[in-house]
PDB file of N, CA and C in Angstrom:
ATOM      1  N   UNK A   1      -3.098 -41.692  33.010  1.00  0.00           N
ATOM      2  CA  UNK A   1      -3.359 -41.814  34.429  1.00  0.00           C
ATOM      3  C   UNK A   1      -4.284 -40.667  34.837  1.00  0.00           C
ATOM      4  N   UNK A   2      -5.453 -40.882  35.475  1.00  0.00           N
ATOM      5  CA  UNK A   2      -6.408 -40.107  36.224  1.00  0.00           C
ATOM      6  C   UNK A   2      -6.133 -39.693  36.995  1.00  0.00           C
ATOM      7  N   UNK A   3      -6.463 -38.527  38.195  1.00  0.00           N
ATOM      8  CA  UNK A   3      -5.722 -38.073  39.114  1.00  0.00           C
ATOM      9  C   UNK A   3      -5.961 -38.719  40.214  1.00  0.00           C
ATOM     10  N   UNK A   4      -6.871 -39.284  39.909  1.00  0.00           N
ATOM     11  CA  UNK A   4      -7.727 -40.193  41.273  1.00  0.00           C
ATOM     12  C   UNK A   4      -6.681 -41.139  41.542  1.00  0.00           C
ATOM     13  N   UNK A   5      -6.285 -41.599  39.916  1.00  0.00           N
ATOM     14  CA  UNK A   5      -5.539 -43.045  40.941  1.00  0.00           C
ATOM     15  C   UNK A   5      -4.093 -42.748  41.392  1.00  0.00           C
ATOM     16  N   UNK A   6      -3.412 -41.657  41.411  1.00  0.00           N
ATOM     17  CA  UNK A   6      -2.738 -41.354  42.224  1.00  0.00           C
ATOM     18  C   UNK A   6      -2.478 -42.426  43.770  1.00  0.00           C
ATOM     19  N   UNK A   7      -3.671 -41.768  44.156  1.00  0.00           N
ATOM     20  CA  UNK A   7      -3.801 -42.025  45.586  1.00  0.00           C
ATOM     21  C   UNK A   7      -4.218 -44.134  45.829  1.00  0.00           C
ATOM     22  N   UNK A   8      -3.597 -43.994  44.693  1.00  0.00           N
ATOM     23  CA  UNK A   8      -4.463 -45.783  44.226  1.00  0.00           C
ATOM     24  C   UNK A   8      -2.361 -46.426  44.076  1.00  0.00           C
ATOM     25  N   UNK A   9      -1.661 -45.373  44.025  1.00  0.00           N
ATOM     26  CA  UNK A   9       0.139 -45.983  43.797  1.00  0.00           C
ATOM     27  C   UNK A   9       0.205 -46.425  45.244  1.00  0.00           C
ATOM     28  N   UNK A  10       1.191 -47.562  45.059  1.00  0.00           N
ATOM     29  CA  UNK A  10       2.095 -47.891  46.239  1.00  0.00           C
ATOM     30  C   UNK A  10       3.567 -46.675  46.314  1.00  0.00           C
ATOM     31  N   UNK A  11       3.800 -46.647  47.706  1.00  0.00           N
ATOM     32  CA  UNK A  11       4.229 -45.458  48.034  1.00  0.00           C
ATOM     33  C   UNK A  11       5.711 -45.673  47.210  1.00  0.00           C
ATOM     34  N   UNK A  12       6.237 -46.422  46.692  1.00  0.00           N
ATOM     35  CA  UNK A  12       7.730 -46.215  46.068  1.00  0.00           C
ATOM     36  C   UNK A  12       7.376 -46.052  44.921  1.00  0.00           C
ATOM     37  N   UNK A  13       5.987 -45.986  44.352  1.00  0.00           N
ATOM     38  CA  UNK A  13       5.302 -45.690  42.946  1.00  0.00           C
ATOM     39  C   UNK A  13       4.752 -44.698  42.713  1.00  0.00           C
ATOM     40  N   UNK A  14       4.134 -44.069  43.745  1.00  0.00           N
ATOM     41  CA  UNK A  14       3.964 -42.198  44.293  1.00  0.00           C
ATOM     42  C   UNK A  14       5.997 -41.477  44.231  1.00  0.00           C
ATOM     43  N   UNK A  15       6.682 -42.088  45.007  1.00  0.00           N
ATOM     44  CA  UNK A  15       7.924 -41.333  44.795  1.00  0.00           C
ATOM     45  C   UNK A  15       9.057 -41.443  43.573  1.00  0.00           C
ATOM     46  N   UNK A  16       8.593 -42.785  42.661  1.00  0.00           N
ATOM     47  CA  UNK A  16       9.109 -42.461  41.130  1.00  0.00           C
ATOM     48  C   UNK A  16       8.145 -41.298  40.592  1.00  0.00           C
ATOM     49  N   UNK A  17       6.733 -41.536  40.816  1.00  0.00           N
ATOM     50  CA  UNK A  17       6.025 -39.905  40.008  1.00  0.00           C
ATOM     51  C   UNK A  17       6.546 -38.999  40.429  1.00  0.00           C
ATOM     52  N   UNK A  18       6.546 -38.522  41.599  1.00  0.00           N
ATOM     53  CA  UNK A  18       7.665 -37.383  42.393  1.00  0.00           C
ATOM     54  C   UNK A  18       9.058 -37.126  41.652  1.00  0.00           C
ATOM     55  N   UNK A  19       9.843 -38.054  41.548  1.00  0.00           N
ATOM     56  CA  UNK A  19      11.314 -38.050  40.998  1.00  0.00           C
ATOM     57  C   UNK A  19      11.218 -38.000  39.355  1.00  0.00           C
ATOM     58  N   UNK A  20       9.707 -38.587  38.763  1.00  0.00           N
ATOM     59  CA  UNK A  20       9.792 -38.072  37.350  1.00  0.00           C
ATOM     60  C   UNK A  20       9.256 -37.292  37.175  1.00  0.00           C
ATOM     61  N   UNK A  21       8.394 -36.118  37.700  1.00  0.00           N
ATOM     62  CA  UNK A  21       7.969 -34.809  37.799  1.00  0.00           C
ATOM     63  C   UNK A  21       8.551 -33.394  38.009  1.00  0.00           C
ATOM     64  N   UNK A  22      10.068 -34.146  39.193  1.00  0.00           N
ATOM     65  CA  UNK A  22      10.805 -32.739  39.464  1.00  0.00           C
ATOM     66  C   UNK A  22      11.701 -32.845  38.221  1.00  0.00           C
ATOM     67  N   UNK A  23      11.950 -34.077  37.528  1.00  0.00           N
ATOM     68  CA  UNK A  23      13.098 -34.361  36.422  1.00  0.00           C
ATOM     69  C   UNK A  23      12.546 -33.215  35.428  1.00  0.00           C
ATOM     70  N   UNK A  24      11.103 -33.581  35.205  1.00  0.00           N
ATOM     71  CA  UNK A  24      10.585 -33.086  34.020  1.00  0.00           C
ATOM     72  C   UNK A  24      10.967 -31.505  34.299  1.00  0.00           C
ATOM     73  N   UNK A  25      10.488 -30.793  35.419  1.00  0.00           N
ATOM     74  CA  UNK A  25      10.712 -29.218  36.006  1.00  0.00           C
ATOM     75  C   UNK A  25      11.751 -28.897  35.790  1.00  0.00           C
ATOM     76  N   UNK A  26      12.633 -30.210  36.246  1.00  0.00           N
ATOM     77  CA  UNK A  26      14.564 -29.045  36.306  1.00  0.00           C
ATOM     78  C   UNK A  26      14.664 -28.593  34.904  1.00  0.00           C
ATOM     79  N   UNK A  27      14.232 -29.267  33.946  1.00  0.00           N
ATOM     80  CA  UNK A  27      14.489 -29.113  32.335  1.00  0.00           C
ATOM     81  C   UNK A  27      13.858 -27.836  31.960  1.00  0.00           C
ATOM     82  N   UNK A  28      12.711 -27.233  32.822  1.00  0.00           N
ATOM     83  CA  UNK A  28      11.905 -25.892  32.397  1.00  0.00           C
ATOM     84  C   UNK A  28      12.901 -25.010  32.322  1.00  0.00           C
ATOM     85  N   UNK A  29      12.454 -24.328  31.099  1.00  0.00           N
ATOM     86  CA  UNK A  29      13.011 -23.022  31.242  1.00  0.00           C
ATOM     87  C   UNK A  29      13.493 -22.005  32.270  1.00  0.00           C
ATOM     88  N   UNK A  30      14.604 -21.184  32.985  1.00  0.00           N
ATOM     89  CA  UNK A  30      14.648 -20.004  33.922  1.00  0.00           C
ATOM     90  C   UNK A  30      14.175 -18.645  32.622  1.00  0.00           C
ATOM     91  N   UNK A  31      13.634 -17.982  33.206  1.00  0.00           N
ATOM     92  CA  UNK A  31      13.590 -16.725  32.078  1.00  0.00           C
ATOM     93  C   UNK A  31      14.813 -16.174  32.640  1.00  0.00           C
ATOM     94  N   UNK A  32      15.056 -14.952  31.875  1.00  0.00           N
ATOM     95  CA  UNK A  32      16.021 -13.922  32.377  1.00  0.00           C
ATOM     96  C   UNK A  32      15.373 -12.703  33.485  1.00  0.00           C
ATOM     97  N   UNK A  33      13.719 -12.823  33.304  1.00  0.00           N
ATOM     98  CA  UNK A  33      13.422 -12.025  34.226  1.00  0.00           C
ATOM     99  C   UNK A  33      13.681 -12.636  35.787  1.00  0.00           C
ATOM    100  N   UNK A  34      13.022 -13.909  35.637  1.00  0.00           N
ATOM    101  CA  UNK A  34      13.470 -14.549  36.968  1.00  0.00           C
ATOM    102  C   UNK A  34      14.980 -14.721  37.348  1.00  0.00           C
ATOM    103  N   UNK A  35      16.186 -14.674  36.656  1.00  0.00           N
ATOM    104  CA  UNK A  35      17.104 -15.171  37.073  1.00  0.00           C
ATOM    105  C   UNK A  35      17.377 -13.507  37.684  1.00  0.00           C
ATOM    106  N   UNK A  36      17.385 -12.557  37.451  1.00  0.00           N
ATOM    107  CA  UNK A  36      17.254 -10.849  37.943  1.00  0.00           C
ATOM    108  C   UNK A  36      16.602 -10.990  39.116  1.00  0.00           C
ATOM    109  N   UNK A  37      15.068 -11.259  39.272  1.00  0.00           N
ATOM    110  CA  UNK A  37      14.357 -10.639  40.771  1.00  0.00           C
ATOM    111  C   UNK A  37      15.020 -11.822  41.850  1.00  0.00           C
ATOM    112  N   UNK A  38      15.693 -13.181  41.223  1.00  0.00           N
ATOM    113  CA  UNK A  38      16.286 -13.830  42.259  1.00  0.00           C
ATOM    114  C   UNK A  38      17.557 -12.861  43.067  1.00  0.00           C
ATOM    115  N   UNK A  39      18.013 -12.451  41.687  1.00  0.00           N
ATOM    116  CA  UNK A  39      19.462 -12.200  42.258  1.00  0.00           C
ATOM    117  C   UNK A  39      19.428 -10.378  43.000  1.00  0.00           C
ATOM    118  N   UNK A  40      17.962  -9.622  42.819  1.00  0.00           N
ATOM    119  CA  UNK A  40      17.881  -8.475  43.161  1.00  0.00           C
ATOM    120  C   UNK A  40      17.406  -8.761  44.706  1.00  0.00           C
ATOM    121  N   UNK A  41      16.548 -10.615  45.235  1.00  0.00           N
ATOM    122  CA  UNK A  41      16.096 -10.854  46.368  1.00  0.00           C
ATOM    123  C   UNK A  41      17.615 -11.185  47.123  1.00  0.00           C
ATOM    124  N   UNK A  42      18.557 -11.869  46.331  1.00  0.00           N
ATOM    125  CA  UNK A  42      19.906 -12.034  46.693  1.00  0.00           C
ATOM    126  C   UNK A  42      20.745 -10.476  47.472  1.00  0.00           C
ATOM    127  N   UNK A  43      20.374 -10.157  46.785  1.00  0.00           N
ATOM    128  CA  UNK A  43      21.547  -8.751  47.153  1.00  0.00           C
ATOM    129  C   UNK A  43      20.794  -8.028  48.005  1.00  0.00           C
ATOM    130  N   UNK A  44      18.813  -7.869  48.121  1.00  0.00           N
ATOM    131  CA  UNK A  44      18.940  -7.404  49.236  1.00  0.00           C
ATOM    132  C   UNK A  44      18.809  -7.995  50.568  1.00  0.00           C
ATOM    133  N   UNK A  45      18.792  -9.676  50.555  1.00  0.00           N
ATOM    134  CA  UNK A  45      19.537 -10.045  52.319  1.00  0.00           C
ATOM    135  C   UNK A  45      20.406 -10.200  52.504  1.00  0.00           C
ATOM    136  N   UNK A  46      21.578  -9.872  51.205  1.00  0.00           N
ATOM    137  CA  UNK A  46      22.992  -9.702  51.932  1.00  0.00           C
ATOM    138  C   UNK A  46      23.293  -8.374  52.124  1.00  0.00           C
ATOM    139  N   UNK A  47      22.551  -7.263  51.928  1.00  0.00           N
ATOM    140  CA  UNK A  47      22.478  -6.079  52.999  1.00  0.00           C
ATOM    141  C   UNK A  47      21.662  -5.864  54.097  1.00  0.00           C
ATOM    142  N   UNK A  48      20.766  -6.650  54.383  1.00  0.00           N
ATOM    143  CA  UNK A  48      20.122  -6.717  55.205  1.00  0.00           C
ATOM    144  C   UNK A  48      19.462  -7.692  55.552  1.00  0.00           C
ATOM    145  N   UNK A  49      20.214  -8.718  56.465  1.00  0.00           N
ATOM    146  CA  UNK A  49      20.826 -10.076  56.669  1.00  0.00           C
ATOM    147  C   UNK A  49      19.521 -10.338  57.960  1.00  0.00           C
ATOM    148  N   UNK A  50      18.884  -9.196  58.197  1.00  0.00           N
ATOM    149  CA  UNK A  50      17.977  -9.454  59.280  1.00  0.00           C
ATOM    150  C   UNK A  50      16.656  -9.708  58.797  1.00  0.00           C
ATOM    151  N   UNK A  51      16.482  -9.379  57.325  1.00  0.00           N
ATOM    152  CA  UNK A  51      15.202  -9.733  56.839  1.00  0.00           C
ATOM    153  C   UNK A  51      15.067 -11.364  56.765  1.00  0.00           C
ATOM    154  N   UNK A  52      16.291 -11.999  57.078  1.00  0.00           N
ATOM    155  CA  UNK A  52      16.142 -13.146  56.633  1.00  0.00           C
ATOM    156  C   UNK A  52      15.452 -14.328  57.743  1.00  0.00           C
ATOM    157  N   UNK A  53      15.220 -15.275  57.530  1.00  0.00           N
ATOM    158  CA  UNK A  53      15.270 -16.398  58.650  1.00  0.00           C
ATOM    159  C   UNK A  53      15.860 -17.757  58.319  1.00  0.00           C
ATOM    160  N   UNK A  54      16.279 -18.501  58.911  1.00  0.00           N
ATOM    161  CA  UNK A  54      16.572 -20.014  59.190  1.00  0.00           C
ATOM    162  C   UNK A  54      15.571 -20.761  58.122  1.00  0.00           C
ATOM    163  N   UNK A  55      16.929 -21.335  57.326  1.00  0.00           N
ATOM    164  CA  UNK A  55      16.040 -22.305  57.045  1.00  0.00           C
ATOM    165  C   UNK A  55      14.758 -23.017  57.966  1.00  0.00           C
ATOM    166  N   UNK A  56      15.422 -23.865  58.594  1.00  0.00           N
ATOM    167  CA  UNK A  56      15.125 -25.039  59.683  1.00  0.00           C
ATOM    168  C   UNK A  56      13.441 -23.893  60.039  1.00  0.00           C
ATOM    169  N   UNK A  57      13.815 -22.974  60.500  1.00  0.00           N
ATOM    170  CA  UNK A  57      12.171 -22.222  61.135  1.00  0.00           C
ATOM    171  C   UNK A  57      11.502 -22.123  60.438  1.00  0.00           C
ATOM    172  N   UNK A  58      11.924 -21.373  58.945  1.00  0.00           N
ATOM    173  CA  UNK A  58      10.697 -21.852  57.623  1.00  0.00           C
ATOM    174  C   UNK A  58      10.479 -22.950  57.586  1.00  0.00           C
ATOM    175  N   UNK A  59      10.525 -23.662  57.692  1.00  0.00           N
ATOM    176  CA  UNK A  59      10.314 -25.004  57.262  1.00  0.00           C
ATOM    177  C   UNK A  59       9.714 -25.575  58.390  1.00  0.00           C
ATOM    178  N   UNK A  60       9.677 -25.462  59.487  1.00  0.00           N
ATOM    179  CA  UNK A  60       8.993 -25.551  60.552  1.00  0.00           C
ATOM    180  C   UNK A  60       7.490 -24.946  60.855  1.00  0.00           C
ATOM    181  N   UNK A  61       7.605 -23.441  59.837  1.00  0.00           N
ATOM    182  CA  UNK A  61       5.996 -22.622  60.265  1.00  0.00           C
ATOM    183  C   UNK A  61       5.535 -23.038  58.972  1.00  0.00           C
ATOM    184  N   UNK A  62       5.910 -24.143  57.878  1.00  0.00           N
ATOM    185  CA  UNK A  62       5.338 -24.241  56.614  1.00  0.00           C
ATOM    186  C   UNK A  62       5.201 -23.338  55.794  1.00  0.00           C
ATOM    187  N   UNK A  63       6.144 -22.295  55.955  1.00  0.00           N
ATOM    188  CA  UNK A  63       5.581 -21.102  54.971  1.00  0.00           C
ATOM    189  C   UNK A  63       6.621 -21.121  53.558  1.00  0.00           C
ATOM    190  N   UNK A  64       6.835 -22.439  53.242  1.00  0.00           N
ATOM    191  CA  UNK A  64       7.958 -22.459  52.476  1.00  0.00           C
ATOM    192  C   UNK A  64       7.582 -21.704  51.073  1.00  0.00           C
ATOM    193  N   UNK A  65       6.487 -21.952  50.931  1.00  0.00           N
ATOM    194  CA  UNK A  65       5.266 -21.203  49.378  1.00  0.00           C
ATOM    195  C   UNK A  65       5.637 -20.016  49.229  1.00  0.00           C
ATOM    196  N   UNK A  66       5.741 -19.165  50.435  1.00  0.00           N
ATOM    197  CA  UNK A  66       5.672 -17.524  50.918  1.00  0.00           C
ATOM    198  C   UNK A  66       7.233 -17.434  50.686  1.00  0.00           C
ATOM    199  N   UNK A  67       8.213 -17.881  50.364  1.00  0.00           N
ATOM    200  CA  UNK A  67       9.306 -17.344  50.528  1.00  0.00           C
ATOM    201  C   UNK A  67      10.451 -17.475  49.451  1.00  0.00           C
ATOM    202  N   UNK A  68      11.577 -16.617  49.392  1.00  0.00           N
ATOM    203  CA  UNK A  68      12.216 -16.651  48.360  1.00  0.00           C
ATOM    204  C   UNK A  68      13.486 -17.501  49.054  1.00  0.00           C
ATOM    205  N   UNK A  69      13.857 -18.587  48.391  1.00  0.00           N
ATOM    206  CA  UNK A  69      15.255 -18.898  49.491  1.00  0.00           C
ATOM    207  C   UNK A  69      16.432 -19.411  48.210  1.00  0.00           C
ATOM    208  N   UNK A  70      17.404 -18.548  49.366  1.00  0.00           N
ATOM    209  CA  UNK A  70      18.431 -18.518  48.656  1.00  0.00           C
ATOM    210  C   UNK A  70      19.636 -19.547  48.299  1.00  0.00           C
ATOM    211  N   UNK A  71      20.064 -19.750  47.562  1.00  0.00           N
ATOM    212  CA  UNK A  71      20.855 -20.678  46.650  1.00  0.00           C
ATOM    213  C   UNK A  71      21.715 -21.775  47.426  1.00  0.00           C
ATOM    214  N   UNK A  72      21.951 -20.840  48.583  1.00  0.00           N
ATOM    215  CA  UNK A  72      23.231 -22.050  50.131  1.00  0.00           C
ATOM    216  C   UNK A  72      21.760 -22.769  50.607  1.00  0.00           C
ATOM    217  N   UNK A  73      20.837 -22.710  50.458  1.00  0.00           N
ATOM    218  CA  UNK A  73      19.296 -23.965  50.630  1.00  0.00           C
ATOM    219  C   UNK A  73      19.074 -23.432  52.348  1.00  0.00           C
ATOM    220  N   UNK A  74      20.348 -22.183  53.038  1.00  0.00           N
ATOM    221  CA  UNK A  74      20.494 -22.281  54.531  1.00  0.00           C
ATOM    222  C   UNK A  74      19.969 -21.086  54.705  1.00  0.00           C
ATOM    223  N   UNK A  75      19.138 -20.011  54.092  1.00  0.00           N
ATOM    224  CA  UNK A  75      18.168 -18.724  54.238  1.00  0.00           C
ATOM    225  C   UNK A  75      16.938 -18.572  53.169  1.00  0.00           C
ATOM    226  N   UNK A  76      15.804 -18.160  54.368  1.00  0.00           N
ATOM    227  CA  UNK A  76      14.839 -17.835  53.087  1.00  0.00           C
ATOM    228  C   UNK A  76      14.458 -16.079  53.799  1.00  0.00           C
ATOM    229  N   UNK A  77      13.435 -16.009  52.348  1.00  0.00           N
ATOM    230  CA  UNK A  77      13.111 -14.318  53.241  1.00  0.00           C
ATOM    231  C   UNK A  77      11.896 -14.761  52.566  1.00  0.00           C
ATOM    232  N   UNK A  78      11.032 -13.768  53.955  1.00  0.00           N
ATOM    233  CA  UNK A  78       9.496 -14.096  53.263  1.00  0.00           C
ATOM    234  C   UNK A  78       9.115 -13.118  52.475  1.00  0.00           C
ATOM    235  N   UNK A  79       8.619 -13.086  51.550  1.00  0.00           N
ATOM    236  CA  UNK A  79       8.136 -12.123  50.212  1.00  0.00           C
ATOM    237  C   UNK A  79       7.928 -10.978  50.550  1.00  0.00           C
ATOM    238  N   UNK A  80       6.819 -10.415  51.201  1.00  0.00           N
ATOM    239  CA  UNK A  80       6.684  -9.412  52.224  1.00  0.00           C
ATOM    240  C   UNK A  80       8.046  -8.340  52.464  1.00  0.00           C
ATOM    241  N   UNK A  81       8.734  -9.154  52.842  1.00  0.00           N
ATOM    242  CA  UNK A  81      10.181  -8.252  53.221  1.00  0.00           C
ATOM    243  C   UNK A  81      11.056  -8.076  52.175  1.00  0.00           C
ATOM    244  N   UNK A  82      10.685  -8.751  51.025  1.00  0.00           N
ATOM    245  CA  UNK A  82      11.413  -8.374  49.712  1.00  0.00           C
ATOM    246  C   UNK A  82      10.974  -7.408  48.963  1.00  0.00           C
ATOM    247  N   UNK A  83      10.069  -6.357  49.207  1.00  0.00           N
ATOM    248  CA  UNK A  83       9.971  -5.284  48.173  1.00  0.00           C
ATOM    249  C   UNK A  83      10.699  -4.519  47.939  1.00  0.00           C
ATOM    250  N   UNK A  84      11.406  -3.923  47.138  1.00  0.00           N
ATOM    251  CA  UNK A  84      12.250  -2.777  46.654  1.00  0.00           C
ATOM    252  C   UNK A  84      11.886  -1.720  48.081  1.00  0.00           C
ATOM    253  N   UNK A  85      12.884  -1.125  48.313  1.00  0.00           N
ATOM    254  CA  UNK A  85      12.868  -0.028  49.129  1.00  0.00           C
ATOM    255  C   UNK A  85      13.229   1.021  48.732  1.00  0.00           C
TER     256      UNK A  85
END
């Protein structure tokens, strides 16, 4: 398949590629480095619970790319506010 014809699927044929694309992802590897800077972004908005925002508002200003969100799917923090202090 070309990328062109993508845009050539009927839309329940665009959302099996979707549903066999994230299938293929869940199977990727986590490293161990990533499963650490998750859980070092974890521990610091549960000390500082104000860096965080609403789901629902991320997802509203589209900045979902920019942000780390955490595991309850109900907080993200935007990158920016995650540096080591």
């Amino acid at each position: 398949m070309n990328p062109a014809s993508i845009f050539d699927l009927s839309p329940s044929e665009k959302l099996q590629l979707v549903e066999d694309l994230w299938d293929d992802l869940a199977s990727a590897p986590v490293h161990d480095w990533q499963k650490q800077e998750l859980a070092r972004r974890k521990s610091n908005l549960l000390k500082n619970p104000a860096l965080g925002l609403p789901w629902e508002e991320v997802k509203g200003q589209g900045a979902v790319r920019n942000c780390a969100v955490i595991e309850d799917g109900a907080s993200a923090v935007p990158l920016q506010n995650m540096s080591k202090k």
